[in-house]
Protein backbone atom coordinates (compact mmCIF):
# COMPACT_ATOMS: atom_id res chain seq x y z
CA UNK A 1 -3.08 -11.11 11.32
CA UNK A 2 -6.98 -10.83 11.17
CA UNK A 3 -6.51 -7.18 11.72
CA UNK A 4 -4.22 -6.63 9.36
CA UNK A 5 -5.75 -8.41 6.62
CA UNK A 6 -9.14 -6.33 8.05
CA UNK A 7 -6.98 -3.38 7.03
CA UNK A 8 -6.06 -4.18 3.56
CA UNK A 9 -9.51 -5.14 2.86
CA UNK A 10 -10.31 -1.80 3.54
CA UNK A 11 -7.66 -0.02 1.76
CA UNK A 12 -8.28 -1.66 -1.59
CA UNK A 13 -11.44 -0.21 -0.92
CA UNK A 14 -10.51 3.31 -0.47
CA UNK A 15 -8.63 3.17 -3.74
CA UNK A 16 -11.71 2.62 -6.17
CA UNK A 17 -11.88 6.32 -5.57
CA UNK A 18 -8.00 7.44 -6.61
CA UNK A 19 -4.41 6.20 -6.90
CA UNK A 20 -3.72 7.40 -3.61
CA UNK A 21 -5.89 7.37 -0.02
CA UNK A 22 -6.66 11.40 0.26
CA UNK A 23 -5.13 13.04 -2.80
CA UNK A 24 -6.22 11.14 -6.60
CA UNK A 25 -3.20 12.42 -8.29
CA UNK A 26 -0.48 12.58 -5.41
CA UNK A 27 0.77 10.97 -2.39
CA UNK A 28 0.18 12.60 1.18
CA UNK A 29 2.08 12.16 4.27
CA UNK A 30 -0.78 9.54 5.12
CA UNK A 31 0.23 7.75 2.19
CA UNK A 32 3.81 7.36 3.12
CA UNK A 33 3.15 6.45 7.01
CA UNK A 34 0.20 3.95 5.62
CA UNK A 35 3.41 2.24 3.13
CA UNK A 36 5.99 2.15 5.31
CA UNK A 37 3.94 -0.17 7.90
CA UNK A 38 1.89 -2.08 5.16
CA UNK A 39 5.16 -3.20 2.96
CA UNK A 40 7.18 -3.79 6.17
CA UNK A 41 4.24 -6.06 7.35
CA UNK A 42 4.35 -7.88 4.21
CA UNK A 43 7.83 -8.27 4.19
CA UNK A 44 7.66 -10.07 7.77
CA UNK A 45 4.75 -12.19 6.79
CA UNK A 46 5.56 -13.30 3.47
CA UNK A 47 1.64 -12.31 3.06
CA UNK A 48 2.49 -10.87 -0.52
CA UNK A 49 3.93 -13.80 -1.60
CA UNK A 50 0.33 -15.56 -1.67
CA UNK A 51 -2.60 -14.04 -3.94
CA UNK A 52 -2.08 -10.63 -2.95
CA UNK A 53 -2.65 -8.86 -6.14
CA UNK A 54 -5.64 -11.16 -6.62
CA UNK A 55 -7.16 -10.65 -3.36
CA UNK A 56 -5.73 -7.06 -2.93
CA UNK A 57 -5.36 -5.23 -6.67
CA UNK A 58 -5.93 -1.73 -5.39
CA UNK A 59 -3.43 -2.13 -2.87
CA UNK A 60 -0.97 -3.78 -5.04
CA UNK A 61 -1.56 -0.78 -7.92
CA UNK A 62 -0.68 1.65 -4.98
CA UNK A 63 2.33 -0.03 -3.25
CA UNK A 64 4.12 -0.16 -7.09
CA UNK A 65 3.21 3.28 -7.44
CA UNK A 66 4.84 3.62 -3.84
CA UNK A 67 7.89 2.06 -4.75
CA UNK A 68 8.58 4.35 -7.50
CA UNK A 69 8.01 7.39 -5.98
CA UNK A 70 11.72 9.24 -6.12
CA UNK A 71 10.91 11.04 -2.58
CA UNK A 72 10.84 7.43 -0.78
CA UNK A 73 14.39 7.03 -1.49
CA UNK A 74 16.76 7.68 0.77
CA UNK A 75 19.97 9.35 -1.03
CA UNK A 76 22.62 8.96 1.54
């Protein structure tokens, strides 16, 4: 869990500099492979049930901005 939260830390760093962690106005491939394990780890730990968006705004900007993204849907 220290890792993890090691990583986050990080991340909300990376995103003082865009919306996303190598393109400013649109998701990569990073981006997707980075939100599929960060919201899946959240979802196991209940983690963003507690201060997250306090401790974590960047993050918590960019996994909305995740969710909404029309590509990340599956259509079957």
């Amino acid at each position: 869990m220290r890792a993890f939260l090691e990583v986050l830390t990080r991340l909300n760093a990376l995103f003082d500099k865009g919306n996303f962690l190598i393109s400013a106005v649109e998701p990569t491939v990073i981006d997707i492979m980075f939100y599929n394990e960060v919201s899946t780890i959240l979802l196991l730990t209940r983690l963003g049930d507690k201060n997250f968006k306090h401790q974590y705004p960047h993050v918590t900007t960019w996994i909305n901005s995740m969710q909404g993204m029309t590509e990340l849907i599956d259509h079957e």
